[in-house]
PDB file of N, CA and C in Angstrom:
ATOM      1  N   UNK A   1     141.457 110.522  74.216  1.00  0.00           N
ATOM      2  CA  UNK A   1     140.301 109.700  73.886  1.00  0.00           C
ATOM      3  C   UNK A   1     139.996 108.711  75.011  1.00  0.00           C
ATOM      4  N   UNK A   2     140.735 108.345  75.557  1.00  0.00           N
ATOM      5  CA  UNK A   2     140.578 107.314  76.742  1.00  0.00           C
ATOM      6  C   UNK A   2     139.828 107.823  77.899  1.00  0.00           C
ATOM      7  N   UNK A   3     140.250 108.873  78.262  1.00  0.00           N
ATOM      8  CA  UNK A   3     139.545 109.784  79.595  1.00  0.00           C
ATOM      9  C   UNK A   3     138.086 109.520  78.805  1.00  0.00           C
ATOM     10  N   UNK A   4     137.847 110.527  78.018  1.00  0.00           N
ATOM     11  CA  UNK A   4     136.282 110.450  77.382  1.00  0.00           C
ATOM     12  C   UNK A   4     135.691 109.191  77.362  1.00  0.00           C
ATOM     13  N   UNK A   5     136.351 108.257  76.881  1.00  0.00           N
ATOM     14  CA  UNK A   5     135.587 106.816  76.929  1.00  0.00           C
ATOM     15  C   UNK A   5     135.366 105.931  78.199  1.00  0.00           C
ATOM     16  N   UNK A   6     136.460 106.443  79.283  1.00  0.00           N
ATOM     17  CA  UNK A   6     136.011 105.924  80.507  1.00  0.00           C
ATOM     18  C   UNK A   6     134.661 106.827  80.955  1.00  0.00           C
ATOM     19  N   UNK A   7     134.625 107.876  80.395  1.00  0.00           N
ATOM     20  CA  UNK A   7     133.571 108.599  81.123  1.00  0.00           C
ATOM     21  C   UNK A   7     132.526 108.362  80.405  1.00  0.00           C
ATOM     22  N   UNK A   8     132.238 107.789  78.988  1.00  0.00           N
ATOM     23  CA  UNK A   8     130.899 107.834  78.746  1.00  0.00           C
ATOM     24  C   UNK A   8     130.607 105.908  78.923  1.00  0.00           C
ATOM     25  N   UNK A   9     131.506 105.416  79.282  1.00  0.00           N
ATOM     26  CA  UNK A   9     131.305 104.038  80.359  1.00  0.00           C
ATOM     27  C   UNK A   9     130.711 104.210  81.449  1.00  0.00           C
ATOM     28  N   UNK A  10     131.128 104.926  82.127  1.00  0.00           N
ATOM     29  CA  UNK A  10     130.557 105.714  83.604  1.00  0.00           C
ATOM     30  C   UNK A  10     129.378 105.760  83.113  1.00  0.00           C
ATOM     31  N   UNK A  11     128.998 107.049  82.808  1.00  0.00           N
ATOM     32  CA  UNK A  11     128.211 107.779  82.408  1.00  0.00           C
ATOM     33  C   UNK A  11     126.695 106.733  82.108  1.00  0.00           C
ATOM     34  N   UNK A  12     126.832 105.610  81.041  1.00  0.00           N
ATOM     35  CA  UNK A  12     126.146 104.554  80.540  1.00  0.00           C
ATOM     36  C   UNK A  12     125.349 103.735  82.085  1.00  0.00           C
ATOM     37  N   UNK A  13     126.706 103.193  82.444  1.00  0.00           N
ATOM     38  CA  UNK A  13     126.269 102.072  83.550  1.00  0.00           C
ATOM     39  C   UNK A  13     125.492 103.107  84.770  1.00  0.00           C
ATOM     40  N   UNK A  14     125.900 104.206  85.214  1.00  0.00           N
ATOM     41  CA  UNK A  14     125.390 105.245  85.944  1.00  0.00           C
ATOM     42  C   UNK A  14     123.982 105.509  85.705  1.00  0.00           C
ATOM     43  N   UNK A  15     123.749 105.450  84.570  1.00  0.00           N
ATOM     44  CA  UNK A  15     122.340 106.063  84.197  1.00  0.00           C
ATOM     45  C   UNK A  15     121.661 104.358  84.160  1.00  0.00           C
ATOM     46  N   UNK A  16     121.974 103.767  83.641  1.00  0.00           N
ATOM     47  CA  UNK A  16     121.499 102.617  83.724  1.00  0.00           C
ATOM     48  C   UNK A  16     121.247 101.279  85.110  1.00  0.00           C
ATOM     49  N   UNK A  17     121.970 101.441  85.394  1.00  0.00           N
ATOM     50  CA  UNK A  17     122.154 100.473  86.702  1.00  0.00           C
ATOM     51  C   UNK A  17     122.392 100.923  88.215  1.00  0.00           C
ATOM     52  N   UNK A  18     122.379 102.508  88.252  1.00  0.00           N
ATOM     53  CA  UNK A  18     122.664 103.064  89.281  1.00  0.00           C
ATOM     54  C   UNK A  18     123.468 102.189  90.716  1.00  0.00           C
ATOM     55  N   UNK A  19     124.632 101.985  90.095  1.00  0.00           N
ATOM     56  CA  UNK A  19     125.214 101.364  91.393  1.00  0.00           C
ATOM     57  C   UNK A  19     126.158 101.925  92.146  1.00  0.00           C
ATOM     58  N   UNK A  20     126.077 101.238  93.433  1.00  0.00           N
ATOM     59  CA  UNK A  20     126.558 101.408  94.676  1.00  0.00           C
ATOM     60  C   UNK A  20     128.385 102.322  94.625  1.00  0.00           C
ATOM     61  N   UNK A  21     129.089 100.865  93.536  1.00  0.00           N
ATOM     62  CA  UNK A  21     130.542 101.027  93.815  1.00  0.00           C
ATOM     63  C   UNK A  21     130.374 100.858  91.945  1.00  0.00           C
ATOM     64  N   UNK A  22     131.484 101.898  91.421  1.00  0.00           N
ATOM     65  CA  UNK A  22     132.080 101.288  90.021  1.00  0.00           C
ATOM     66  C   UNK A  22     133.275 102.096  89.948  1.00  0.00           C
ATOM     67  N   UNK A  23     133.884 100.848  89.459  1.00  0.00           N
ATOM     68  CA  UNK A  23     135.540 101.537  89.217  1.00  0.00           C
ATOM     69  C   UNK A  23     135.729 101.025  87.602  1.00  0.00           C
ATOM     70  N   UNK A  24     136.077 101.612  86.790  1.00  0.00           N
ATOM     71  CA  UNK A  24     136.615 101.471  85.490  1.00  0.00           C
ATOM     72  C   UNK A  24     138.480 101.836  84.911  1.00  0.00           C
ATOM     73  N   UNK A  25     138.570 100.792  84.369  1.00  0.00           N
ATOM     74  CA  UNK A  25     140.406 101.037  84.139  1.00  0.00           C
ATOM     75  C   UNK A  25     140.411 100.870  82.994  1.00  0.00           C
ATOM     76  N   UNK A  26     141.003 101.602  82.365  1.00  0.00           N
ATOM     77  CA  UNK A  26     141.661 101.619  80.812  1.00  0.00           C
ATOM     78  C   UNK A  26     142.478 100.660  81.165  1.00  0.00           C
ATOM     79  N   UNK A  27     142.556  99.390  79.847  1.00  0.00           N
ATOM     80  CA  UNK A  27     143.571  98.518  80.221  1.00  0.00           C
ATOM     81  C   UNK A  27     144.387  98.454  78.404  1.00  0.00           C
ATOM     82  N   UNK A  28     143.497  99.441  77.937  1.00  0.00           N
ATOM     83  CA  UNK A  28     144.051  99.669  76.193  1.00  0.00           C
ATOM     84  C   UNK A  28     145.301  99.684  76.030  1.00  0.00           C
ATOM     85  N   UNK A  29     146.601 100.510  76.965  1.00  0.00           N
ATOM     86  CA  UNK A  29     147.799 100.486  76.591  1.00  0.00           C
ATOM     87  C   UNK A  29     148.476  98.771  77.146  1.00  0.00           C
ATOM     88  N   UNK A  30     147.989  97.561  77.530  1.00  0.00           N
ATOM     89  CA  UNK A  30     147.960  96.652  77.583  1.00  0.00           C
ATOM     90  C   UNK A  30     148.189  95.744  76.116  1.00  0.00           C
ATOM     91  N   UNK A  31     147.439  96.304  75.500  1.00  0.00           N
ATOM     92  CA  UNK A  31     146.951  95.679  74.511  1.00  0.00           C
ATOM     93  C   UNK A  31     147.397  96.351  72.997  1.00  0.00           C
ATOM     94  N   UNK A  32     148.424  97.015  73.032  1.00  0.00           N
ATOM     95  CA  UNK A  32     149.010  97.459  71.468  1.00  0.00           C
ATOM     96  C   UNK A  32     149.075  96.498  70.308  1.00  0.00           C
ATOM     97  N   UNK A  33     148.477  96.919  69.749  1.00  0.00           N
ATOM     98  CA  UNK A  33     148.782  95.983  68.513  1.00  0.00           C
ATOM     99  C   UNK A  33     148.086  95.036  68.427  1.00  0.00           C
ATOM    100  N   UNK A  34     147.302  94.974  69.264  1.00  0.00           N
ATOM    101  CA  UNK A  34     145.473  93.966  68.949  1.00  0.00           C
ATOM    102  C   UNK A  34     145.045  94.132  68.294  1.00  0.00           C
ATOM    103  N   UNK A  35     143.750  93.128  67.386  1.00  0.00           N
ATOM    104  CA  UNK A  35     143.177  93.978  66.406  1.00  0.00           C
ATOM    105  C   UNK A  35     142.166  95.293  67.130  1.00  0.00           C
ATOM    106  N   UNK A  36     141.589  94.735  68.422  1.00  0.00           N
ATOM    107  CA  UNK A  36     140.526  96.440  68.733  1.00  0.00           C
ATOM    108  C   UNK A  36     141.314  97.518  68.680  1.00  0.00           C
ATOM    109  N   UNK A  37     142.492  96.968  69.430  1.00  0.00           N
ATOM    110  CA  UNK A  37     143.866  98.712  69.525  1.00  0.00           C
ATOM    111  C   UNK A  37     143.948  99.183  67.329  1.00  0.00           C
ATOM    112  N   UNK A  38     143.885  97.909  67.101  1.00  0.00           N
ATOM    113  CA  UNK A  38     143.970  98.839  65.633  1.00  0.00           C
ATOM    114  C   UNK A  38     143.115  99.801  64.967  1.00  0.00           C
ATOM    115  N   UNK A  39     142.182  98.895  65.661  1.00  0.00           N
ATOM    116  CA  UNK A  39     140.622  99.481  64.907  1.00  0.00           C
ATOM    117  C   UNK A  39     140.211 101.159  65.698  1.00  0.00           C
ATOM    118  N   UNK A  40     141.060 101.256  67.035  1.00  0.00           N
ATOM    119  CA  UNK A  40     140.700 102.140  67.338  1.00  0.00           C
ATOM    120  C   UNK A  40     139.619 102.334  69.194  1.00  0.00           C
ATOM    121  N   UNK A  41     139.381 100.858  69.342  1.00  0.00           N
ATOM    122  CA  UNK A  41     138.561 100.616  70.388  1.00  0.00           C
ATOM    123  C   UNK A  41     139.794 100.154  71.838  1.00  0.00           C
ATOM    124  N   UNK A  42     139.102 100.286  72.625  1.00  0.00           N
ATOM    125  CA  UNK A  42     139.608 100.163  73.945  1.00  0.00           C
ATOM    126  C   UNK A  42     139.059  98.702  74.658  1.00  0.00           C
ATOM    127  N   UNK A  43     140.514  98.580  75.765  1.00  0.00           N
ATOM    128  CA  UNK A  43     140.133  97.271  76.343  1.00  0.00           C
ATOM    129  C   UNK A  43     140.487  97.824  78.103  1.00  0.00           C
ATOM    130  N   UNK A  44     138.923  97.784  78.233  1.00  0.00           N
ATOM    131  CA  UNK A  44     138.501  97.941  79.942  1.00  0.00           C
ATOM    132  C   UNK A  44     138.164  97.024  81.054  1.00  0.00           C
ATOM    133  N   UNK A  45     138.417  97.093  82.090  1.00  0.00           N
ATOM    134  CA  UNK A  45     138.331  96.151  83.433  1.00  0.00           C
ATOM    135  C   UNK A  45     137.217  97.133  84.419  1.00  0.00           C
ATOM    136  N   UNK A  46     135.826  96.452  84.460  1.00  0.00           N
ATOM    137  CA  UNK A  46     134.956  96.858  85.093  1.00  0.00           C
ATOM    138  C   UNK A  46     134.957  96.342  86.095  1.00  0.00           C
ATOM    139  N   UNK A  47     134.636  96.992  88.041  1.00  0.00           N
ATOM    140  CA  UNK A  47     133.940  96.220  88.560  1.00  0.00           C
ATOM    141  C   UNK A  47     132.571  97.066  88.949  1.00  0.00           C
ATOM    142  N   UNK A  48     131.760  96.463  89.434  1.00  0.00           N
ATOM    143  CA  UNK A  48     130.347  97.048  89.506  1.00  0.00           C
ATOM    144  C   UNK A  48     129.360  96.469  90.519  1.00  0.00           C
ATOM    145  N   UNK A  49     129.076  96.919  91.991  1.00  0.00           N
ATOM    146  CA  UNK A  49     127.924  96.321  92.850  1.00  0.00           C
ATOM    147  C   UNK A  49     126.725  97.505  92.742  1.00  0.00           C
ATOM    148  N   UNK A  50     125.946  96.511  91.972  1.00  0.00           N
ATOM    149  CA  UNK A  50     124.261  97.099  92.014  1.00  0.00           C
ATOM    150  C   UNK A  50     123.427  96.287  92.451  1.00  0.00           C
ATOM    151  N   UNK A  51     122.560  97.012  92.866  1.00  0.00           N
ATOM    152  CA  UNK A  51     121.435  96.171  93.383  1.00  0.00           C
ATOM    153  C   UNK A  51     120.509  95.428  92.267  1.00  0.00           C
ATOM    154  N   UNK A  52     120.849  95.734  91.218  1.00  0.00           N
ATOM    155  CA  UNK A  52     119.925  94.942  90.016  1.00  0.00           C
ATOM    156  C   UNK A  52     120.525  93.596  90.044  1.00  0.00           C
ATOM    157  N   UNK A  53     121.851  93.208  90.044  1.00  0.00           N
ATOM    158  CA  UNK A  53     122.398  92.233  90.040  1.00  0.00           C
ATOM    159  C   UNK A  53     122.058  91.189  91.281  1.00  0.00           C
ATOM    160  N   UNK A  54     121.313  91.211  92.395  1.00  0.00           N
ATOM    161  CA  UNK A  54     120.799  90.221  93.160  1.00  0.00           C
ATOM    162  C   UNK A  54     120.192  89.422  93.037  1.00  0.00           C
ATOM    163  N   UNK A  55     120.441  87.900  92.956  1.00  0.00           N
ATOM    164  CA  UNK A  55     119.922  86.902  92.238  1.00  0.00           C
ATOM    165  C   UNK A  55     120.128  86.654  91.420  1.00  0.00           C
ATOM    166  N   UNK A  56     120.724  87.160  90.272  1.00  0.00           N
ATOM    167  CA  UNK A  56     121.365  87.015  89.099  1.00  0.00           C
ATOM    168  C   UNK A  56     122.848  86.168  88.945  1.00  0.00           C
ATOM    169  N   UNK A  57     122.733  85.681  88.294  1.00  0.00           N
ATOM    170  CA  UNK A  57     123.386  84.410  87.963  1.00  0.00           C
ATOM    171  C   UNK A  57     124.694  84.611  87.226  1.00  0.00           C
ATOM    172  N   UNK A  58     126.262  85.102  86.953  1.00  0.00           N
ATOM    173  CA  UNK A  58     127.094  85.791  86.334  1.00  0.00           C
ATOM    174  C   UNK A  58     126.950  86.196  84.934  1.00  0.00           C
ATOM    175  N   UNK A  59     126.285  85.290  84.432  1.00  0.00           N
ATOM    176  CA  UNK A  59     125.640  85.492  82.741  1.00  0.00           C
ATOM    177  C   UNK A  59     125.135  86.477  82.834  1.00  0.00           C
ATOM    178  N   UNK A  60     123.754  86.568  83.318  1.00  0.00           N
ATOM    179  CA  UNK A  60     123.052  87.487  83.343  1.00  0.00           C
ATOM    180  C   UNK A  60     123.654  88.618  83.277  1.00  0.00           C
ATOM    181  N   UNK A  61     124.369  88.617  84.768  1.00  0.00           N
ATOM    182  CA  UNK A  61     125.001  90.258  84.988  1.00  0.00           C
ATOM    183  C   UNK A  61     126.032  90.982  83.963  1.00  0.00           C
ATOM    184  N   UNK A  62     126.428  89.588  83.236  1.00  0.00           N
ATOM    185  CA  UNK A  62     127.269  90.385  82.355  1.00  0.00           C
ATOM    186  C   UNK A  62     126.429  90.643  81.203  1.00  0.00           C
ATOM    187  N   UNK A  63     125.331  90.378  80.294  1.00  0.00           N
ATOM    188  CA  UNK A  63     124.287  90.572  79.985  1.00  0.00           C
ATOM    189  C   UNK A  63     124.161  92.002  80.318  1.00  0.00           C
ATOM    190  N   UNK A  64     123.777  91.858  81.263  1.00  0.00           N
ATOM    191  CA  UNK A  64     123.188  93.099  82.020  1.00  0.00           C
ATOM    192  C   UNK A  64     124.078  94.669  81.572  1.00  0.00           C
ATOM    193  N   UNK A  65     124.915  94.298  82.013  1.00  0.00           N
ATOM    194  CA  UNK A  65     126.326  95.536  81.898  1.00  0.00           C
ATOM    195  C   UNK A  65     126.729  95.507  80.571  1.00  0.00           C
ATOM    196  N   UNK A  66     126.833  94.287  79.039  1.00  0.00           N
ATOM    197  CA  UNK A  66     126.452  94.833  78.698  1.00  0.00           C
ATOM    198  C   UNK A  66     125.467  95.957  77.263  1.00  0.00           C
ATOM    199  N   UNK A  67     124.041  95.282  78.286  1.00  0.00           N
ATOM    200  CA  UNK A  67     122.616  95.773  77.571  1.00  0.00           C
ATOM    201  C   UNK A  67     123.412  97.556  77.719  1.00  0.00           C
ATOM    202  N   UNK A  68     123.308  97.557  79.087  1.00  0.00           N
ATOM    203  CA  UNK A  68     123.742  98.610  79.289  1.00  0.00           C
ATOM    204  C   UNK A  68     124.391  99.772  78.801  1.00  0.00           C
ATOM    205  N   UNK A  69     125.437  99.472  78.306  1.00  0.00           N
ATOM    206  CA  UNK A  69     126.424  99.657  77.613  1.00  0.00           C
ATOM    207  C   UNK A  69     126.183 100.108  76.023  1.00  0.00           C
ATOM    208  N   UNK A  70     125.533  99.530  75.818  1.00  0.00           N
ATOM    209  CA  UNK A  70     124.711  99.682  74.202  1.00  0.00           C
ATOM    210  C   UNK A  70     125.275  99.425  73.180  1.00  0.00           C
ATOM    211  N   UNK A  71     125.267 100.209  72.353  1.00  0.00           N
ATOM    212  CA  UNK A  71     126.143 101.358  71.212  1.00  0.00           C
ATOM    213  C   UNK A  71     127.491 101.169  71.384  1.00  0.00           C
ATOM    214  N   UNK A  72     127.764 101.314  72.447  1.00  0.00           N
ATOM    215  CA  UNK A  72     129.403 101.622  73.111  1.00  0.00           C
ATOM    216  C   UNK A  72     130.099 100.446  73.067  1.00  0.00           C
ATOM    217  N   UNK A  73     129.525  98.900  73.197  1.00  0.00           N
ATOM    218  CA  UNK A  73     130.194  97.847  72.746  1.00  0.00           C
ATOM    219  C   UNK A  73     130.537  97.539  71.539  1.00  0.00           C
ATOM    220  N   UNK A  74     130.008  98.892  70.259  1.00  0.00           N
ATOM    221  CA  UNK A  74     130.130  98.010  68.965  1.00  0.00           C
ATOM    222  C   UNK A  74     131.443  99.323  68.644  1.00  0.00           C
ATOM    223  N   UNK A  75     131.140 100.293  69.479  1.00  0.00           N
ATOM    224  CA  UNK A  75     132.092 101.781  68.548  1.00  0.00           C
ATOM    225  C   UNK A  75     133.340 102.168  69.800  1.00  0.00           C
ATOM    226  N   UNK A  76     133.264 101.869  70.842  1.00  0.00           N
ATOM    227  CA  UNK A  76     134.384 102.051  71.476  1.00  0.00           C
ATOM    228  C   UNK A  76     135.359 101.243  72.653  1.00  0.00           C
ATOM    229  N   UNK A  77     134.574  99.886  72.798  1.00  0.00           N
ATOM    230  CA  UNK A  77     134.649  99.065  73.430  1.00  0.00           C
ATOM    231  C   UNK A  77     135.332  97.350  72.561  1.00  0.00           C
ATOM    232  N   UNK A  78     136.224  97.333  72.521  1.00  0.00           N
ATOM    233  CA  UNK A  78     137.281  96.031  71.948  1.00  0.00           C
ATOM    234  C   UNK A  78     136.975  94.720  72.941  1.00  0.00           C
ATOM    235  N   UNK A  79     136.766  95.072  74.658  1.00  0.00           N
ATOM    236  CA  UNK A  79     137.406  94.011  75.029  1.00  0.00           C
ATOM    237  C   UNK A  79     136.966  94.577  76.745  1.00  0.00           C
ATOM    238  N   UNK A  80     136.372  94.101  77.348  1.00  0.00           N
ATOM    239  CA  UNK A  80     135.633  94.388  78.459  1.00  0.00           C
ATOM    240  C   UNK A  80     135.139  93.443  79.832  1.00  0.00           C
ATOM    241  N   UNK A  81     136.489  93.030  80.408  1.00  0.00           N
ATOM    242  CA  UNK A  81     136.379  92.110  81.921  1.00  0.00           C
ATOM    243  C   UNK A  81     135.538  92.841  82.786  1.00  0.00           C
ATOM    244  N   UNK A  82     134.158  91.931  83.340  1.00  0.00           N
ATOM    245  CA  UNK A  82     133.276  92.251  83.987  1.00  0.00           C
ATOM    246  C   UNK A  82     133.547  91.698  85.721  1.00  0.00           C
ATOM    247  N   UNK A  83     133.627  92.127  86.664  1.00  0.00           N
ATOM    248  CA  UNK A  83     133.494  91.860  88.128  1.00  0.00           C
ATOM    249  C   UNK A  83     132.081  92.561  88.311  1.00  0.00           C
ATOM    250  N   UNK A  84     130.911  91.863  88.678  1.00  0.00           N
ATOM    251  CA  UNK A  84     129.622  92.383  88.920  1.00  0.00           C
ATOM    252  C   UNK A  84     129.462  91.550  89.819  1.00  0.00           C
ATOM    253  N   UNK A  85     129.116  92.346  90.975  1.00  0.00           N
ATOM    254  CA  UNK A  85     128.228  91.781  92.339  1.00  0.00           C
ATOM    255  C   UNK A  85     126.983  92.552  92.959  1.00  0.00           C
ATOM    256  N   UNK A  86     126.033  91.793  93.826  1.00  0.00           N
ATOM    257  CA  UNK A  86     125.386  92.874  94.460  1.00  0.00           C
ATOM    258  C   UNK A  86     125.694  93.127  95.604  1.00  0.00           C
ATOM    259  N   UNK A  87     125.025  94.169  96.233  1.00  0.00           N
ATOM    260  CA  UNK A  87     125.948  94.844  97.754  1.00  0.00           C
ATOM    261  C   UNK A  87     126.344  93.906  98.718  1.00  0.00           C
ATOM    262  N   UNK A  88     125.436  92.710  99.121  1.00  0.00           N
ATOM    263  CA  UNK A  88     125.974  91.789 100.087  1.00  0.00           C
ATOM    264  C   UNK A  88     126.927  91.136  99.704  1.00  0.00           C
ATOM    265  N   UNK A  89     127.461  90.904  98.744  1.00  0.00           N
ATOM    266  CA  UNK A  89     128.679  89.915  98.099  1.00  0.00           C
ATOM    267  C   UNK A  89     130.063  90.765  98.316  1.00  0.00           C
TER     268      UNK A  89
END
């Protein structure tokens, strides 16, 4: 289940924000016995340089990532550290 959920993370921010660099880490086996690990949801470490994020203010971008994201913050997503920059940063 983890592979799949990093990939429809990918998959989300990819179609959405088309950026430069993204790396995604399962950080779920971190976290046993949390309530998201109970419920079934995962806890991920994003980083992400897009060009949408220029000028944007850290709120925003995390906002941004995640609008993005959708759906996926309420059904497979527990817990989600954002690193968002744009390319010059």
């Amino acid at each position: 289940m983890s592979a799949k959920r990093v990939e429809l993370i990918r998959n989300a921010l990819c179609t959405a924000l088309r950026p430069h660099e993204l790396d995604i880490v399962d950080e779920s086996h971190l976290h046993a016995g949390h309530a998201g690990a109970r419920e079934g949801k995962g806890h991920f470490r994003v980083r992400i340089v897009a060009e949408c994020f220029r000028g944007q203010a850290a709120l925003a971008r995390h906002r941004t990532v995640y609008a993005a994201l959708g759906a996926l913050m309420q059904t497979d997503i527990h817990a989600l550290a954002i690193d968002a920059r744009s390319p010059d940063e």
